[in-house]
PDB file of N, CA and C in Angstrom:
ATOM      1  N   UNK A   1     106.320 137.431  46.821  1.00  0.00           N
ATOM      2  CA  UNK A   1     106.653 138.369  45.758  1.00  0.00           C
ATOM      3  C   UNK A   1     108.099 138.126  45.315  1.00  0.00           C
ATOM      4  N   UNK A   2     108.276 137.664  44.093  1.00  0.00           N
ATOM      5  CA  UNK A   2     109.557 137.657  43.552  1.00  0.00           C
ATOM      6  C   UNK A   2     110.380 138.981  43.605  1.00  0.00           C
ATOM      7  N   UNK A   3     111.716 138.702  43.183  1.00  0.00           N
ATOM      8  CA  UNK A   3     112.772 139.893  43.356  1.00  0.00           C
ATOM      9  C   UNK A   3     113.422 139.890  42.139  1.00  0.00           C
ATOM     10  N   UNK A   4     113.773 141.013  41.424  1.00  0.00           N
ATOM     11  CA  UNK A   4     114.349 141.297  40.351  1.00  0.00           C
ATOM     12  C   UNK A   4     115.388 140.466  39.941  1.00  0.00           C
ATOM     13  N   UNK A   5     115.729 139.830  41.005  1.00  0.00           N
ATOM     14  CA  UNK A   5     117.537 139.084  41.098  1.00  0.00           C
ATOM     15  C   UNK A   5     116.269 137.588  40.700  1.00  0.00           C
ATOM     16  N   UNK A   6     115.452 137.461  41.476  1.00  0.00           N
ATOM     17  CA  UNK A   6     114.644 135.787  41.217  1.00  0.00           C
ATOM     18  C   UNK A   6     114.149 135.974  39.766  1.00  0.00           C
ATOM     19  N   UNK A   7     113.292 136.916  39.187  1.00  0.00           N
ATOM     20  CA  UNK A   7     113.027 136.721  38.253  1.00  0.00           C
ATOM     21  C   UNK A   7     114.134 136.990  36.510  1.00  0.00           C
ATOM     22  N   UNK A   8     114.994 137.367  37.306  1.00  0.00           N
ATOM     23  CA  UNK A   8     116.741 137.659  35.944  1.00  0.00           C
ATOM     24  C   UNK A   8     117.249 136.007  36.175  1.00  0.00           C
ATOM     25  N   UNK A   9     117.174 135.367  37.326  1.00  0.00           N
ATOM     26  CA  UNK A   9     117.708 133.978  37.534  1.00  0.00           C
ATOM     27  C   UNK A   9     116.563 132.921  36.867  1.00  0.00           C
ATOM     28  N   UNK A  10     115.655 132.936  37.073  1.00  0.00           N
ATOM     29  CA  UNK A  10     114.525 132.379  36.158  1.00  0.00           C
ATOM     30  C   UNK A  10     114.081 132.586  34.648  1.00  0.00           C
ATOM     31  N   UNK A  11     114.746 133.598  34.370  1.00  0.00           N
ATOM     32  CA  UNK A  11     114.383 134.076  32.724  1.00  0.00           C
ATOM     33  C   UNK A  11     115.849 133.310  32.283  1.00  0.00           C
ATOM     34  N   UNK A  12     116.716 133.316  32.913  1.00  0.00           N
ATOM     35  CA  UNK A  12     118.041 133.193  32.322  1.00  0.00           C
ATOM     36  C   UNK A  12     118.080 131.420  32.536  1.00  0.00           C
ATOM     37  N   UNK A  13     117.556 130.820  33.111  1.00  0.00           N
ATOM     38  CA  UNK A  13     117.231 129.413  33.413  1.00  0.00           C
ATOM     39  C   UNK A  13     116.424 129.004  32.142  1.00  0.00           C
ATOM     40  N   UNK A  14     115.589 129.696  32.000  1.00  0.00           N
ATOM     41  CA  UNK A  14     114.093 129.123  31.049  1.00  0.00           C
ATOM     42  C   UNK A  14     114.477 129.610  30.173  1.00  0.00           C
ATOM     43  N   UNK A  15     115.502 130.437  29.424  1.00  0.00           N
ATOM     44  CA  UNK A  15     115.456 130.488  27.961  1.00  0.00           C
ATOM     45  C   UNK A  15     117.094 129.910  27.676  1.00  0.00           C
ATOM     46  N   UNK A  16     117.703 129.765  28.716  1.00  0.00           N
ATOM     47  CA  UNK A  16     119.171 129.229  28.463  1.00  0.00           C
ATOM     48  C   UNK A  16     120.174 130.487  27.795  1.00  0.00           C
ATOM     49  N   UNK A  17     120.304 131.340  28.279  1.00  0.00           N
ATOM     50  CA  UNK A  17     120.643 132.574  27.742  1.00  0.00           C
ATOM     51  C   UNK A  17     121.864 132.903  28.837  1.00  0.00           C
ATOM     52  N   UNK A  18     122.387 134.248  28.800  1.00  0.00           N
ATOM     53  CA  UNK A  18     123.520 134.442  29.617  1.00  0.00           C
ATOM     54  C   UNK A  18     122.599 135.705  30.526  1.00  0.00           C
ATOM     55  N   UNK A  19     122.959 135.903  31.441  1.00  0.00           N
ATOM     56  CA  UNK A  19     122.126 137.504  32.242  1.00  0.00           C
ATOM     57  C   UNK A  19     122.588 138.671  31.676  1.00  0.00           C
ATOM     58  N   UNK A  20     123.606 138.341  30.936  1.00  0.00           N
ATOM     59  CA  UNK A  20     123.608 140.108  30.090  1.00  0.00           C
ATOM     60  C   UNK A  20     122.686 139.673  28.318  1.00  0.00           C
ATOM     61  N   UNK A  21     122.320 138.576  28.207  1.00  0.00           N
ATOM     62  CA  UNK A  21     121.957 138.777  27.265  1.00  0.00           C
ATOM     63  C   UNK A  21     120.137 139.155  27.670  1.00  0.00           C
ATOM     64  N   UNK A  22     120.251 138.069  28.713  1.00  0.00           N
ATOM     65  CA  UNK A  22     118.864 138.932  29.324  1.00  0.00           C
ATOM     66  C   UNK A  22     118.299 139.569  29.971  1.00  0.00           C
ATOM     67  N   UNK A  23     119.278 140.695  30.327  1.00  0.00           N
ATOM     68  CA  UNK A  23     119.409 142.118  30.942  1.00  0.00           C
ATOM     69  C   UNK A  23     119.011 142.898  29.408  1.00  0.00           C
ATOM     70  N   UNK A  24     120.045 142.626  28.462  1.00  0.00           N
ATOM     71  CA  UNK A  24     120.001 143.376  27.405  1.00  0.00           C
ATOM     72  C   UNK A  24     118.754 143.250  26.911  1.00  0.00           C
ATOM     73  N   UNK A  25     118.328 142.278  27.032  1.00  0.00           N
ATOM     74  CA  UNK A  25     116.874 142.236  26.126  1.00  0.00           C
ATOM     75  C   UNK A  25     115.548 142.456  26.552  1.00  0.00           C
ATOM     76  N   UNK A  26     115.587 143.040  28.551  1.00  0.00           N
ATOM     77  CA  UNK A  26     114.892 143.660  29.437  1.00  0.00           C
ATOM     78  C   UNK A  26     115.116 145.045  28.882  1.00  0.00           C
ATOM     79  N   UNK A  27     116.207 145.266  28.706  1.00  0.00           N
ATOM     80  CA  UNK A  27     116.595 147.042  28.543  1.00  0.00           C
ATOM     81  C   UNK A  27     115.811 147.599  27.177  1.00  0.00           C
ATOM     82  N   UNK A  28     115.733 146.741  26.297  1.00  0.00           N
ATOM     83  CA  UNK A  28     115.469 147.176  24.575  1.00  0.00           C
ATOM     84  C   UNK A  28     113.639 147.012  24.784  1.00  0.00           C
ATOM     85  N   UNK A  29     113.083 146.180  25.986  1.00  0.00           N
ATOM     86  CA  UNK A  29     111.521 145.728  25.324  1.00  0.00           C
ATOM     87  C   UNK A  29     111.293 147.279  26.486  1.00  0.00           C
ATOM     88  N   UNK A  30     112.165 147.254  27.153  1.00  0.00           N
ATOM     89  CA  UNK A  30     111.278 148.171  28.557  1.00  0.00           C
ATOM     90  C   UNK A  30     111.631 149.691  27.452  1.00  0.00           C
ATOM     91  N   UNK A  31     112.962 150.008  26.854  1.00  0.00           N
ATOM     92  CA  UNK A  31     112.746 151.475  25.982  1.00  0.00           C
ATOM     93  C   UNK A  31     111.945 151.070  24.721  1.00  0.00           C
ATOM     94  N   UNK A  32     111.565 150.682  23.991  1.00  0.00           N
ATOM     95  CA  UNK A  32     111.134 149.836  23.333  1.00  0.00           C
ATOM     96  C   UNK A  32     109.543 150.764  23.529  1.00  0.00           C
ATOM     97  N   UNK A  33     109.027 150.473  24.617  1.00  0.00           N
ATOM     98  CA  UNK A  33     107.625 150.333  25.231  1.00  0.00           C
ATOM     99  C   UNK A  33     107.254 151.921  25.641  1.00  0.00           C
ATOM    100  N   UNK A  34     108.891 152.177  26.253  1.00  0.00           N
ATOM    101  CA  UNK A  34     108.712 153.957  26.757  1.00  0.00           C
ATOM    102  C   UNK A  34     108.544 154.478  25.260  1.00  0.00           C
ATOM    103  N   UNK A  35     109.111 154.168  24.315  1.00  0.00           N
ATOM    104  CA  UNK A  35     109.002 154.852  23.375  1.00  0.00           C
ATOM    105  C   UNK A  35     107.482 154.808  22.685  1.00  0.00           C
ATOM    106  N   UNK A  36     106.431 153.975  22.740  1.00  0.00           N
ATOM    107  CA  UNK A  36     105.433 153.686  22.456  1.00  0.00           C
ATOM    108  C   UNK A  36     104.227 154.759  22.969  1.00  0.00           C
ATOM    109  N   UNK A  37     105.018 154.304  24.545  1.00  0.00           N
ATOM    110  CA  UNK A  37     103.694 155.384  25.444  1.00  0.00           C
ATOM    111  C   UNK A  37     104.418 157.308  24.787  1.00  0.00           C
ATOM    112  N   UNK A  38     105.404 157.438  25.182  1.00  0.00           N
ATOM    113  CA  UNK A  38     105.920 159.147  24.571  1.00  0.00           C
ATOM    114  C   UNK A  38     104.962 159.093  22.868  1.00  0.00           C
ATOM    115  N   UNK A  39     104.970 158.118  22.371  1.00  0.00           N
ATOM    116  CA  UNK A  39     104.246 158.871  20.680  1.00  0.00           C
ATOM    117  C   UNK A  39     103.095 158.793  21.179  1.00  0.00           C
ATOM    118  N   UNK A  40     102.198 157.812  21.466  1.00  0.00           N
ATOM    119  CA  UNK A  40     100.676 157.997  21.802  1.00  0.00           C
ATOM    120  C   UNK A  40     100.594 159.243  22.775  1.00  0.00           C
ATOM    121  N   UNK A  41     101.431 159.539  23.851  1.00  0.00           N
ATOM    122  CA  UNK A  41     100.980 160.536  25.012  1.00  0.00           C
ATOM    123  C   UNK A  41     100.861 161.842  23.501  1.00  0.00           C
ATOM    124  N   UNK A  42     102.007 161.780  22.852  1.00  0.00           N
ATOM    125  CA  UNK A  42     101.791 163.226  21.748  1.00  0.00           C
ATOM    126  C   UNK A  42     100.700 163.291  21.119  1.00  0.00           C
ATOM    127  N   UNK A  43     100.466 162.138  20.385  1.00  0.00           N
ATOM    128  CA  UNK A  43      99.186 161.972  19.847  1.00  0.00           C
ATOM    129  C   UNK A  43      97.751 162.247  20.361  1.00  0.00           C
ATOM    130  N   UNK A  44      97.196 161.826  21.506  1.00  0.00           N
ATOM    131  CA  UNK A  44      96.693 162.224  22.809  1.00  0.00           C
ATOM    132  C   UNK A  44      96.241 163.370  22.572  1.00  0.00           C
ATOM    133  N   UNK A  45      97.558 164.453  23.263  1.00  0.00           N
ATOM    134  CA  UNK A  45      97.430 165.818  23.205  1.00  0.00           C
ATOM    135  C   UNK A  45      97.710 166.619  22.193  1.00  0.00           C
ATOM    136  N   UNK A  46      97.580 166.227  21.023  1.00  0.00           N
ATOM    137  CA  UNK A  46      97.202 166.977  19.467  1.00  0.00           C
ATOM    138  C   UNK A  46      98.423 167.407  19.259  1.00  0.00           C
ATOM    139  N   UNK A  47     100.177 166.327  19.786  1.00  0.00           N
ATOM    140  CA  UNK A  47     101.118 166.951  19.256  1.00  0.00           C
ATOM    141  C   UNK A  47     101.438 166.103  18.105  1.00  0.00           C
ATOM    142  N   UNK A  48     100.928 165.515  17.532  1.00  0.00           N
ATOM    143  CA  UNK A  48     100.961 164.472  16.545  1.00  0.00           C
ATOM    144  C   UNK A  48     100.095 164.108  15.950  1.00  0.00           C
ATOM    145  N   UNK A  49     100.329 163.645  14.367  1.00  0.00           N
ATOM    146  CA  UNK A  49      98.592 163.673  13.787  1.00  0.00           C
ATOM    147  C   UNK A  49      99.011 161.840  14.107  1.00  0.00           C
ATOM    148  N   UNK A  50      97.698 161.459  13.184  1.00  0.00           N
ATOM    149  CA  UNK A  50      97.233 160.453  13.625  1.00  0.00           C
ATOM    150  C   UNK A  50      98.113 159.459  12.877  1.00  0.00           C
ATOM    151  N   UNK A  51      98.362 159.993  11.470  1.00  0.00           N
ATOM    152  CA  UNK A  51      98.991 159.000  10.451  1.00  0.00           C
ATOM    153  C   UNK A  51      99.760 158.962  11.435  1.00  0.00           C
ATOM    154  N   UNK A  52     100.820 160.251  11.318  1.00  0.00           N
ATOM    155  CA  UNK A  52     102.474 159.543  12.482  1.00  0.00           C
ATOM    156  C   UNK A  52     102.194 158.517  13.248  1.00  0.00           C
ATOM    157  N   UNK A  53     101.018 158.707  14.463  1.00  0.00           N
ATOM    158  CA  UNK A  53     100.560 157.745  14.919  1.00  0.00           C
ATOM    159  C   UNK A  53     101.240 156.617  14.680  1.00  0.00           C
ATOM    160  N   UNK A  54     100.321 156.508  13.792  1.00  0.00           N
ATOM    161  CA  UNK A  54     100.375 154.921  13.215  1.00  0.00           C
ATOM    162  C   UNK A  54     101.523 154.231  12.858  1.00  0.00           C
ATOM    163  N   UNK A  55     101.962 155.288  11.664  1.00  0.00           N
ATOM    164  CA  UNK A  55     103.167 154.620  11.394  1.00  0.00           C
ATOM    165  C   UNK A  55     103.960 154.587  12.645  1.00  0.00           C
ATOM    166  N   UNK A  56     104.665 154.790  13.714  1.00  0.00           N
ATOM    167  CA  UNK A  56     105.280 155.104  14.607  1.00  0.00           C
ATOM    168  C   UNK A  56     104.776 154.076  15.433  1.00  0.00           C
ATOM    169  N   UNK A  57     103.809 153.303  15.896  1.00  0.00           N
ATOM    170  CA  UNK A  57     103.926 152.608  16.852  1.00  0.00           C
ATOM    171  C   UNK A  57     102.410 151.644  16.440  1.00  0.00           C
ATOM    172  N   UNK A  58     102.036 151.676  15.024  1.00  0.00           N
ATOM    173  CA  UNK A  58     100.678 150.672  14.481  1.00  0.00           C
ATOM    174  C   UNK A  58      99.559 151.112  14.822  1.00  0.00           C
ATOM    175  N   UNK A  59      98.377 150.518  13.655  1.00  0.00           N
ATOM    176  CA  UNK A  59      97.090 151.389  14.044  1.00  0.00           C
ATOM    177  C   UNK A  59      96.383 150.335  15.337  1.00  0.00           C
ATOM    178  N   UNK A  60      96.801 149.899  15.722  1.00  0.00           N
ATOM    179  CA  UNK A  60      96.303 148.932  16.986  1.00  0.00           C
ATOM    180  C   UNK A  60      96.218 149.522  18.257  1.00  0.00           C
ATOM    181  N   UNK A  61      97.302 149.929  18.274  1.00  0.00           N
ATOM    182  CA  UNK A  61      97.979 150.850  19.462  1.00  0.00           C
ATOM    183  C   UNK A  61      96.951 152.548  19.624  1.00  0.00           C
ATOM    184  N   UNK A  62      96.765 152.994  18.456  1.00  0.00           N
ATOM    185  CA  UNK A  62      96.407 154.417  18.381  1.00  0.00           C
ATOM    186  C   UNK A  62      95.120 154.373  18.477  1.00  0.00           C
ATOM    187  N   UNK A  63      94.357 152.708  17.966  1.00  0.00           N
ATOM    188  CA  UNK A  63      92.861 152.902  18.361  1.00  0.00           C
ATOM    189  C   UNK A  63      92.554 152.613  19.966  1.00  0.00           C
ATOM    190  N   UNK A  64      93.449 151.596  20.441  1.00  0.00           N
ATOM    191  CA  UNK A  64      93.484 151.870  21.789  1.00  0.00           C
ATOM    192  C   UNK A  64      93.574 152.897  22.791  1.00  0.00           C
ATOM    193  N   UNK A  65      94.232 153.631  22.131  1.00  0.00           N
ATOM    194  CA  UNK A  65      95.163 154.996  23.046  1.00  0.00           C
ATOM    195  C   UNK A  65      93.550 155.920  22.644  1.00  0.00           C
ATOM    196  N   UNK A  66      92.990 155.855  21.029  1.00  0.00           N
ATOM    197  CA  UNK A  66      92.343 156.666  21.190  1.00  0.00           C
ATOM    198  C   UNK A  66      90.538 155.838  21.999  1.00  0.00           C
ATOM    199  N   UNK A  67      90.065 154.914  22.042  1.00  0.00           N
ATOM    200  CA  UNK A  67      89.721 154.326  23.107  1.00  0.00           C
ATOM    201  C   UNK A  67      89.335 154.983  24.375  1.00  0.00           C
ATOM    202  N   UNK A  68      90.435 154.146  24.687  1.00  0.00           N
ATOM    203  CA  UNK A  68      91.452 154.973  26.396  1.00  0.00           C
ATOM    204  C   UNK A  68      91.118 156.396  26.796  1.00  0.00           C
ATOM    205  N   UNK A  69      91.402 156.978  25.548  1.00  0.00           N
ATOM    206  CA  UNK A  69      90.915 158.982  25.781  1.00  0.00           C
ATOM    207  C   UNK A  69      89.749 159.003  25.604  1.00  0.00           C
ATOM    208  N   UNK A  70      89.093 158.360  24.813  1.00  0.00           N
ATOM    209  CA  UNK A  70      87.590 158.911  25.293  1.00  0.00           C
ATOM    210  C   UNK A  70      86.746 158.584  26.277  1.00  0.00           C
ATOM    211  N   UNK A  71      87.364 157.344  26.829  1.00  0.00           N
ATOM    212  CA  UNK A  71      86.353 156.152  27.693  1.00  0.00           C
ATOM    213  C   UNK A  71      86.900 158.070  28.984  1.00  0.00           C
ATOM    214  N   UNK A  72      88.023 158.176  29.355  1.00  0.00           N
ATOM    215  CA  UNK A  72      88.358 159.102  30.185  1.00  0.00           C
ATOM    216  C   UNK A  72      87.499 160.573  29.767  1.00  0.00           C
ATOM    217  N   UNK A  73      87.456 160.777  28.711  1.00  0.00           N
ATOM    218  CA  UNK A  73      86.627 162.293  28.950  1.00  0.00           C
ATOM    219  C   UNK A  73      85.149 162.200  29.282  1.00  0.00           C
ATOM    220  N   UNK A  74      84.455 161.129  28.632  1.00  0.00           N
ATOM    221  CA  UNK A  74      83.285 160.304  29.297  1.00  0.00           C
ATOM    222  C   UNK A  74      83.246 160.576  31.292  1.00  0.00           C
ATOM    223  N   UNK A  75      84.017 160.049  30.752  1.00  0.00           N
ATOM    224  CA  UNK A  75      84.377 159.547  32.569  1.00  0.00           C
ATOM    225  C   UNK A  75      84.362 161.159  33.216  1.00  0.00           C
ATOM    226  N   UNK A  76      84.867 162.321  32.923  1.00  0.00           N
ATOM    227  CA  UNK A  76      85.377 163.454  33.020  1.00  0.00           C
ATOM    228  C   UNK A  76      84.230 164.288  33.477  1.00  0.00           C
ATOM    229  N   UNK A  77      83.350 163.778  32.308  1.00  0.00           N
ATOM    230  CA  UNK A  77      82.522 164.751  31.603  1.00  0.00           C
ATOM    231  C   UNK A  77      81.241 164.185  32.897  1.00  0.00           C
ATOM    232  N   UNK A  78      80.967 162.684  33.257  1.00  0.00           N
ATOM    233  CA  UNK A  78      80.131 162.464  33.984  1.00  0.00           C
ATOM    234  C   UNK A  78      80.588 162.763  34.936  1.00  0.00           C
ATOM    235  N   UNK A  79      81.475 162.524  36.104  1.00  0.00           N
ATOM    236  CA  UNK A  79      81.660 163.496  37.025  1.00  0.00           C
ATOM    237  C   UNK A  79      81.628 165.013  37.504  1.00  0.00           C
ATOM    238  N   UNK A  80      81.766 165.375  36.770  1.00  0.00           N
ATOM    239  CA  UNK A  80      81.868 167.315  36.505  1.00  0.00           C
ATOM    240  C   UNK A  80      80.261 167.564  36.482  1.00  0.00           C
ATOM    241  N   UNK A  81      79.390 166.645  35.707  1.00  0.00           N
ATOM    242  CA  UNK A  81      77.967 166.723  35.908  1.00  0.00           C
ATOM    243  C   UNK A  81      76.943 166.453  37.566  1.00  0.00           C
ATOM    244  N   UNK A  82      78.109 165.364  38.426  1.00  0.00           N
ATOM    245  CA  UNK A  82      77.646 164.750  39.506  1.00  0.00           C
ATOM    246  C   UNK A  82      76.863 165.866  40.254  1.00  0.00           C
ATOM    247  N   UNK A  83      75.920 166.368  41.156  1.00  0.00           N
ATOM    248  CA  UNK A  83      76.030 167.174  42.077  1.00  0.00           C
ATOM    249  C   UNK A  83      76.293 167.282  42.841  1.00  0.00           C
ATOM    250  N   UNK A  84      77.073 168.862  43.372  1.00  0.00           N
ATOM    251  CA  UNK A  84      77.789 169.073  44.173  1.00  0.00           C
ATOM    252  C   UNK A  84      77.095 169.236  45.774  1.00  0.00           C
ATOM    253  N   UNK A  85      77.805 168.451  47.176  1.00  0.00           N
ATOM    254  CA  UNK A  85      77.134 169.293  48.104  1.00  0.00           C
ATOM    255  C   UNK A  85      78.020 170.431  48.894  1.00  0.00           C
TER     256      UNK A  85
END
């Protein structure tokens, strides 16, 4: 299993870059990404309509996310049916 220090020494090898430039550019894809999952989680739970959605993070993302939520209430909905002993 690699280590954060092996894989910052290997990114910074293979793209020829400096480690703060590819620290910096770990920091922007990783908030970048948090910011992706926070609009879909709103969206999700009906704090966001769908357009925002979209515009906010593409309709790719929102058919996935919406996907994702139903494959789970499916999932929800057949368990809760299972019988109980």
């Amino acid at each position: 299993m690699s280590t954060t220090a092996e894989y910052l020494a290997e990114l910074t090898r293979d793209n020829q870059r400096s480690e703060s430039d590819v620290l910096a550019h770990a920091i922007e894809t990783g908030l970048r990404q948090l910011w992706r999952e926070k609009i879909l989680e709103q969206y999700v739970r009906g704090q966001m309509t769908r357009d925002a959605a979209i515009e906010a993070v593409g309709l790719d993302l929102v058919e996935t996310a919406e996907r994702q939520s139903l494959a789970m209430r499916e999932d929800l909905a057949w368990a809760n049916q299972a019988p109980r002993s």
